[in-house]
C-alpha atoms as a PDB file:
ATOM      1  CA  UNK A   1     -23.035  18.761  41.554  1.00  0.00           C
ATOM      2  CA  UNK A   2     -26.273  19.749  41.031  1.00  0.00           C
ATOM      3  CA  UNK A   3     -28.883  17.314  40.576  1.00  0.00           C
ATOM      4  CA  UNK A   4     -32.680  17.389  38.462  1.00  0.00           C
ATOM      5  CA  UNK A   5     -35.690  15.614  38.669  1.00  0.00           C
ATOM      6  CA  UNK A   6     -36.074  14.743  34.781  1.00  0.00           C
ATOM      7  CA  UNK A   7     -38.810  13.512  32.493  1.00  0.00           C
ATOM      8  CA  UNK A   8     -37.629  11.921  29.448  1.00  0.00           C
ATOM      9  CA  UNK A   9     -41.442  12.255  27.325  1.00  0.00           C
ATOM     10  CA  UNK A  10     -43.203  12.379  23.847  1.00  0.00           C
ATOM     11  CA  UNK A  11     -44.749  15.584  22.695  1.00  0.00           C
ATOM     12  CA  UNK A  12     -47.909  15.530  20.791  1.00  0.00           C
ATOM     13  CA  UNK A  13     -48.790  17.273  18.140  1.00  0.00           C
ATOM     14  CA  UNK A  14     -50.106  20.899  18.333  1.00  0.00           C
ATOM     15  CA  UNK A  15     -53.530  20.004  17.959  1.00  0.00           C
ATOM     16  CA  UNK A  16     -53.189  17.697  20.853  1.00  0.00           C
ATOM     17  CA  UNK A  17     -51.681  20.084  22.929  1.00  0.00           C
ATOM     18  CA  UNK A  18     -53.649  22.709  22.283  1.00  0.00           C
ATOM     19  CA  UNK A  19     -56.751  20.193  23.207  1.00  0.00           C
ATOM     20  CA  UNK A  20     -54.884  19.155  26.168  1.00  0.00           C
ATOM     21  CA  UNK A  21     -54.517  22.884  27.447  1.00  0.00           C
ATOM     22  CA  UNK A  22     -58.520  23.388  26.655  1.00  0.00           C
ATOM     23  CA  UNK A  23     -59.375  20.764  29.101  1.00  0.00           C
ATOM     24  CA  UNK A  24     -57.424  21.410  31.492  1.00  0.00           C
ATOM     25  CA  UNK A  25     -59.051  24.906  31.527  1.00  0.00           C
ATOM     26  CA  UNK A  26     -62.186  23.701  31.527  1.00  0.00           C
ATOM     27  CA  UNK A  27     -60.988  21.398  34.852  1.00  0.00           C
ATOM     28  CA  UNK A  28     -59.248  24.701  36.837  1.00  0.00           C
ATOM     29  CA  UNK A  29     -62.563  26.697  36.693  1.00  0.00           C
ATOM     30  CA  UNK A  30     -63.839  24.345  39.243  1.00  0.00           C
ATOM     31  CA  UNK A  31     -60.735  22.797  41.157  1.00  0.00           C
ATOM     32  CA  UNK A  32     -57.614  23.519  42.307  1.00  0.00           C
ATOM     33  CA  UNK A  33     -55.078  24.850  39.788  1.00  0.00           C
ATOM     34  CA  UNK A  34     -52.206  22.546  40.730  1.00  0.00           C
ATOM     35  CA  UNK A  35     -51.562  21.871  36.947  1.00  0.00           C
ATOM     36  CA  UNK A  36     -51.917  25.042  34.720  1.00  0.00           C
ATOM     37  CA  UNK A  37     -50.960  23.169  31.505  1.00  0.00           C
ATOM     38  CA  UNK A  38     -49.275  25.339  28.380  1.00  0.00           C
ATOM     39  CA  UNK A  39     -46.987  24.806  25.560  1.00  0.00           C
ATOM     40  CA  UNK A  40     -43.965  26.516  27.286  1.00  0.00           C
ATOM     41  CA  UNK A  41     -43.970  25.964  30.657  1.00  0.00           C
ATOM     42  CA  UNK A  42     -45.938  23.766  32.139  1.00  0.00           C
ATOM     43  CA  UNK A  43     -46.301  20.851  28.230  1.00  0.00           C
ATOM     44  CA  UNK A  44     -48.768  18.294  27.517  1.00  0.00           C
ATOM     45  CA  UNK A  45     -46.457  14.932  27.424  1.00  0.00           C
ATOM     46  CA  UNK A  46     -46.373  11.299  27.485  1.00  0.00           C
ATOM     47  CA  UNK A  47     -44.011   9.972  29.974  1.00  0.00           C
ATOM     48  CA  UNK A  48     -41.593   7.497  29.533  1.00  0.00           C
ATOM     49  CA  UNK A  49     -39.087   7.335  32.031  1.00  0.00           C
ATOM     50  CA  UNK A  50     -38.701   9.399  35.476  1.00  0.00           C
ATOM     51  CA  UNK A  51     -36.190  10.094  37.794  1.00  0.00           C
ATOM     52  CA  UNK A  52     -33.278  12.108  39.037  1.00  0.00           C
ATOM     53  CA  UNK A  53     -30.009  13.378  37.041  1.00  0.00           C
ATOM     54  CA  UNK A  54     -26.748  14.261  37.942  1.00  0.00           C
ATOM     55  CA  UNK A  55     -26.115  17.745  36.041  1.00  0.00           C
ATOM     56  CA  UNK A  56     -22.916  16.229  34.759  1.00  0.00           C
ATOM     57  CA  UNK A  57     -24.470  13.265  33.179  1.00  0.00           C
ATOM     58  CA  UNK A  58     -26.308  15.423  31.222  1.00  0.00           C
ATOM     59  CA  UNK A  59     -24.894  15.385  28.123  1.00  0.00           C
ATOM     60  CA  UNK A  60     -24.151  11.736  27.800  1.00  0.00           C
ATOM     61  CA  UNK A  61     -27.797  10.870  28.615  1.00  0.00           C
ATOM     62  CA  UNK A  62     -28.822  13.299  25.736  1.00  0.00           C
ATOM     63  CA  UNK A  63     -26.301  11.679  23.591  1.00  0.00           C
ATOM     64  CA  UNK A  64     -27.623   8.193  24.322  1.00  0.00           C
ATOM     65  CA  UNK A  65     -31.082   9.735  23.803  1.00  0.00           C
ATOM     66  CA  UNK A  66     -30.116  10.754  20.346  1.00  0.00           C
ATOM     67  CA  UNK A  67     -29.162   7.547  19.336  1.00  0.00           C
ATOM     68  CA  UNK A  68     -32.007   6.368  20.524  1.00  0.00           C
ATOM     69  CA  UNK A  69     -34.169   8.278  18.671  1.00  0.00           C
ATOM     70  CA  UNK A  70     -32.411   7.918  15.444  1.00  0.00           C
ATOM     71  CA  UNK A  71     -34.368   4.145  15.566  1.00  0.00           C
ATOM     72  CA  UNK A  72     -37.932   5.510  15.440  1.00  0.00           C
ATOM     73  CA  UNK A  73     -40.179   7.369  12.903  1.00  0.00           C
ATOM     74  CA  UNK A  74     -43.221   9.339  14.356  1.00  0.00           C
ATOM     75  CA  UNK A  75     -45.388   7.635  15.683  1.00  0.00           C
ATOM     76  CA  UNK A  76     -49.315   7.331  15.005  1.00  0.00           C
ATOM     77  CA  UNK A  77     -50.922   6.848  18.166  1.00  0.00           C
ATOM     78  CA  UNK A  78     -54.479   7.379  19.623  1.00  0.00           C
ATOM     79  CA  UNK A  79     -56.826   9.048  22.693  1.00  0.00           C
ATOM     80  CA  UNK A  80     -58.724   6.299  23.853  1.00  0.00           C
ATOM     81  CA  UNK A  81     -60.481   8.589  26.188  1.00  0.00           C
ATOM     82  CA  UNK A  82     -60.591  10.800  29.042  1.00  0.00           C
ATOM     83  CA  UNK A  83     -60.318   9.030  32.470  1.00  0.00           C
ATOM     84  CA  UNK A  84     -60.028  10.185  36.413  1.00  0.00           C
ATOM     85  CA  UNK A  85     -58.233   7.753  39.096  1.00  0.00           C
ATOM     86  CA  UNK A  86     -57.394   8.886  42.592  1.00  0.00           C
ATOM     87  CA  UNK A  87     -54.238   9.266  43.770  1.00  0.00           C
ATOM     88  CA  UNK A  88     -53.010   8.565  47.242  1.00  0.00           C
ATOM     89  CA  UNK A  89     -53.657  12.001  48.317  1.00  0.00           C
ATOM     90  CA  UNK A  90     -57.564  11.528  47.954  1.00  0.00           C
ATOM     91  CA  UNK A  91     -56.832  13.762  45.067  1.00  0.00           C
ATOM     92  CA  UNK A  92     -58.945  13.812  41.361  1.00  0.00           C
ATOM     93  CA  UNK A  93     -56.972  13.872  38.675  1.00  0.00           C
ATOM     94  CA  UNK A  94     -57.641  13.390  35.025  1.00  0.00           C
ATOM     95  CA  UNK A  95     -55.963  12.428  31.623  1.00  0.00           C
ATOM     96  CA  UNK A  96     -55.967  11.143  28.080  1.00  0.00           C
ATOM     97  CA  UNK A  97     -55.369   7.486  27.908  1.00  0.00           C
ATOM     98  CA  UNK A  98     -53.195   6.820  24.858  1.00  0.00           C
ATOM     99  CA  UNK A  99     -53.410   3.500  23.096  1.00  0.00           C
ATOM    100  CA  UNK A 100     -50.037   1.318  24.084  1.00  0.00           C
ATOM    101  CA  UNK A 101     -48.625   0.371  20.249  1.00  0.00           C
ATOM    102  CA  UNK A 102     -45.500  -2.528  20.268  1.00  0.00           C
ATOM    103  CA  UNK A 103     -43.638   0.717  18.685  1.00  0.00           C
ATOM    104  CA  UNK A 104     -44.861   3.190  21.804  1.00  0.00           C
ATOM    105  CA  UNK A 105     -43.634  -0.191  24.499  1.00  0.00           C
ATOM    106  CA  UNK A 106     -40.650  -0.663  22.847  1.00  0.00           C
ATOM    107  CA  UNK A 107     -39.329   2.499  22.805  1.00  0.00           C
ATOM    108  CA  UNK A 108     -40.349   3.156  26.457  1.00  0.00           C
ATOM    109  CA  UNK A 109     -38.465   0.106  27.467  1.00  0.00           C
ATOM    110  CA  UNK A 110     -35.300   1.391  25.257  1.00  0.00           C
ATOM    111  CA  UNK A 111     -35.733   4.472  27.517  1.00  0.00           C
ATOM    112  CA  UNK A 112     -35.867   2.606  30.747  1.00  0.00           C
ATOM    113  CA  UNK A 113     -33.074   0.406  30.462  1.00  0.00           C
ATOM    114  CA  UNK A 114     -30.961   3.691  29.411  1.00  0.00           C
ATOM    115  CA  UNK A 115     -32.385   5.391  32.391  1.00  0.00           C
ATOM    116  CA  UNK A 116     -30.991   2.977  34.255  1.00  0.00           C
ATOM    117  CA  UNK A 117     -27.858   3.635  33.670  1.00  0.00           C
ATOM    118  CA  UNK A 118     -28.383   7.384  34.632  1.00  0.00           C
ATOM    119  CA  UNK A 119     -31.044   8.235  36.713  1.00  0.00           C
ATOM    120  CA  UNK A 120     -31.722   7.493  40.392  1.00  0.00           C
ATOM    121  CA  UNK A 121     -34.619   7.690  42.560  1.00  0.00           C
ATOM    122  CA  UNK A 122     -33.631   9.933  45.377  1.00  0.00           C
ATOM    123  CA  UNK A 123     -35.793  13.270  44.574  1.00  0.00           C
ATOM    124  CA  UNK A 124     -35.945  15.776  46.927  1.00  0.00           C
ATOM    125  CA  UNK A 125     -37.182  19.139  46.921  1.00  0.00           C
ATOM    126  CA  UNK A 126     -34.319  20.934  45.966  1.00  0.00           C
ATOM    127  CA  UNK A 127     -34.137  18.253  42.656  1.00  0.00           C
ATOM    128  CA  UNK A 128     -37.714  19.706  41.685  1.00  0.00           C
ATOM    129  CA  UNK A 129     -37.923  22.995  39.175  1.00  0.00           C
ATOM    130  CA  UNK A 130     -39.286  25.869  41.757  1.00  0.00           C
ATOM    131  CA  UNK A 131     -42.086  27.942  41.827  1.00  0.00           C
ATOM    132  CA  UNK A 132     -44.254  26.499  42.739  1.00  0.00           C
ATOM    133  CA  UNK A 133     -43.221  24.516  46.190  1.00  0.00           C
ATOM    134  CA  UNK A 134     -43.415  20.588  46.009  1.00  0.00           C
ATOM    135  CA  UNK A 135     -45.968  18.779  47.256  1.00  0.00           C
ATOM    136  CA  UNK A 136     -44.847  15.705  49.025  1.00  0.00           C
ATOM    137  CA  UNK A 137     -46.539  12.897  46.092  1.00  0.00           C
ATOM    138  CA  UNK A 138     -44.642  14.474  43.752  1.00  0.00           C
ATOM    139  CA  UNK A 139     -42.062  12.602  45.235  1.00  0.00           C
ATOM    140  CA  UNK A 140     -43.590   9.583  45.927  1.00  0.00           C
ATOM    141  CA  UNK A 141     -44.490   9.604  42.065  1.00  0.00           C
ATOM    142  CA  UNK A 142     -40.817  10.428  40.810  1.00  0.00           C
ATOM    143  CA  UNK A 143     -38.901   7.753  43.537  1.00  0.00           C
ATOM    144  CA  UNK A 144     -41.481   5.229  42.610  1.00  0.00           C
ATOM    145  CA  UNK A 145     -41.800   5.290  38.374  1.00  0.00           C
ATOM    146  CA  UNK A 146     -39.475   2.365  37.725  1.00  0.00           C
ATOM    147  CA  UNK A 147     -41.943   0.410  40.470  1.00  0.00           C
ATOM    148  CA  UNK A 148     -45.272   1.555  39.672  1.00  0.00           C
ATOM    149  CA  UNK A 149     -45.481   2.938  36.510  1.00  0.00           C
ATOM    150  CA  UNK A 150     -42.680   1.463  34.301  1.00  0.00           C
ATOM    151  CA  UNK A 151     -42.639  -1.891  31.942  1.00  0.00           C
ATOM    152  CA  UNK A 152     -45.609  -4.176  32.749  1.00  0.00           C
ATOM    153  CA  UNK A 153     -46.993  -1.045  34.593  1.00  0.00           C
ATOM    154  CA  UNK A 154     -46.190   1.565  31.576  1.00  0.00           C
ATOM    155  CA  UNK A 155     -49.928   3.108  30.846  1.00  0.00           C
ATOM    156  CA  UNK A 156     -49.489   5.646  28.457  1.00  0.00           C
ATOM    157  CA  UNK A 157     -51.260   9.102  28.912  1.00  0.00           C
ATOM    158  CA  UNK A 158     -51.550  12.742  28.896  1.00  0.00           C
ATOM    159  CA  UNK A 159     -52.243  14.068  32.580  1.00  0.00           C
ATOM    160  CA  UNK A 160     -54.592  16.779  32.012  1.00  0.00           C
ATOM    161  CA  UNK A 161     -55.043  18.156  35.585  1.00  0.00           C
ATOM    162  CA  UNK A 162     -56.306  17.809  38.994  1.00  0.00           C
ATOM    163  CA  UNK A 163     -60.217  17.550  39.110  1.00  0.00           C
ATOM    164  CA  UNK A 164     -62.610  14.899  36.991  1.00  0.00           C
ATOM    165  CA  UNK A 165     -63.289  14.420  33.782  1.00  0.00           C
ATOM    166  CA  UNK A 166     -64.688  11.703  31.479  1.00  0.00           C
ATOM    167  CA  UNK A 167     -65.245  11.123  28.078  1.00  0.00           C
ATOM    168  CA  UNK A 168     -64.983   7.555  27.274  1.00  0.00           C
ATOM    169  CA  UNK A 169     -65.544   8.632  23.521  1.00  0.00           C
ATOM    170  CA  UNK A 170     -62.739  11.012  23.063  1.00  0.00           C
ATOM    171  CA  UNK A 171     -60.747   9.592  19.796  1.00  0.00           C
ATOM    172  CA  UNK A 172     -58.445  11.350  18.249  1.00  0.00           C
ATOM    173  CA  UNK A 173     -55.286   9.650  16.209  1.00  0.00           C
ATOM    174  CA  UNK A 174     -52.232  12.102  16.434  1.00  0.00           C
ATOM    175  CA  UNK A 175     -48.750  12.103  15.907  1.00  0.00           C
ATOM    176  CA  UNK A 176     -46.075  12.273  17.993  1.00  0.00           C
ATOM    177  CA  UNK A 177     -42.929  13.073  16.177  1.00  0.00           C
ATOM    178  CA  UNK A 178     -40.876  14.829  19.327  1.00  0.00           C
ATOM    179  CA  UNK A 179     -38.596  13.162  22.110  1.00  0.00           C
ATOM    180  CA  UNK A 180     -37.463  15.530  24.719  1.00  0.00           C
ATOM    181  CA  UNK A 181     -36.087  15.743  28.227  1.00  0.00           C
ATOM    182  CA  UNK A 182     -37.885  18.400  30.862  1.00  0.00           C
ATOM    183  CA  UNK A 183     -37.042  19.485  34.653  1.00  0.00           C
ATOM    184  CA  UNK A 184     -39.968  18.378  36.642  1.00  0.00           C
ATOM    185  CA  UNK A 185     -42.176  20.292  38.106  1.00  0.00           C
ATOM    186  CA  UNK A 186     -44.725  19.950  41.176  1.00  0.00           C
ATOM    187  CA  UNK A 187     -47.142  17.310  40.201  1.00  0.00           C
ATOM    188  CA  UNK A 188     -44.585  15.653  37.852  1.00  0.00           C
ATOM    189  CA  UNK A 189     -45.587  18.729  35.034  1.00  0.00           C
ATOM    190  CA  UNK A 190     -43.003  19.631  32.673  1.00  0.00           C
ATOM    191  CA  UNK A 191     -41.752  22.698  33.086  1.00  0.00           C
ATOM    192  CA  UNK A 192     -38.038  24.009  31.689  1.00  0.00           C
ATOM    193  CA  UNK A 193     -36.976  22.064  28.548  1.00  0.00           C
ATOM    194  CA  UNK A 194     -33.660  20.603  28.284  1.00  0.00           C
ATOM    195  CA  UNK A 195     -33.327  18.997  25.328  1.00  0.00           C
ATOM    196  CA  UNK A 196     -35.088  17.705  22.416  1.00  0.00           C
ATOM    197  CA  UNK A 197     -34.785  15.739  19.428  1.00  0.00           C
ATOM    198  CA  UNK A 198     -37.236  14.668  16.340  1.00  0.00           C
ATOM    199  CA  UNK A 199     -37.801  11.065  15.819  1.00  0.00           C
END
């Protein structure tokens, strides 16, 4: 059975994405286009859970995600600013920190603990969507969420691309109104939709 790398995310709204895709021009003029964000192929999100799917758990993880969903209203969050952090490559890479509402943890830990139940941390290349080829940390990143980046470590944000940028000022409030599950990409983007569902 065939098996994904998935991304169950937030979508912002339009503006945001549309903001999200400026800057990450702005960063692939001068460094290496790794991320090449749009609103098709390659979408501005907020991830809350990582890992790898079994194609025929599909549609009972969608189902589960539904009823998730059906608890929540949009949500009003916030950019709190545009940050860079290496990553263990040596690598730049920037994002939008997102303010971390009790509404925004809760629901990622409703995610998780489904997750759980479904997705495992094995990814391998052939799990990641292709073109482009994978990139070794995009492994590392996917294997490792439920360690590093997931309850006490959630940190909320919208990766905007490999290279640095900073604006501690940027605040915008925003709405995001959209659950959906993607097939990763290199660099954990999200590139081929799978599902989605309004909150």
């Amino acid at each position: 059975m065939k098996k994904y790398a998935v991304d169950v995310v937030l979508l912002p709204t339009d503006d945001i994405m549309l903001r999200a895709i400026e800057l990450n021009r702005e960063l692939v003029r001068s460094n290496p286009s790794k991320i090449m964000l749009d609103r098709d192929t390659c979408v501005p999100h907020i991830s809350l859970s990582m890992g790898v799917l079994d194609d025929g758990m599909r549609e009972p993880f969608q189902s589960e995600l539904v009823k998730i969903a059906e608890r929540y209203t949009s949500m009003q969050l916030r950019c709190e600013g545009i940050y860079t952090e290496e990553i263990p490559t040596g690598e730049k890479v920037s994002g939008i920190a997102i303010g971390g509402t009790d509404e925004l943890y809760v629901l990622h830990t409703d995610v998780m603990k489904l997750s759980e139940k479904y997705l495992t941390y094995d990814a391998v290349p052939d799990t990641v969507y292709s073109p482009p080829s994978v990139d070794e940390i995009t492994l590392q990143f996917i294997n490792s969420y439920r360690k590093k980046s997931a309850y006490k470590n959630f940190r909320p944000h919208i990766t905007l691309g490999v290279g640095e940028m900073y604006d501690p000022d940027f605040s915008v409030q925003f709405t995001a109104s959209k659950l959906a599950l993607f097939h990763l990409g290199n660099y954990c983007t999200c590139r081929k939709k799978f599902f989605e569902i309004g909150l």
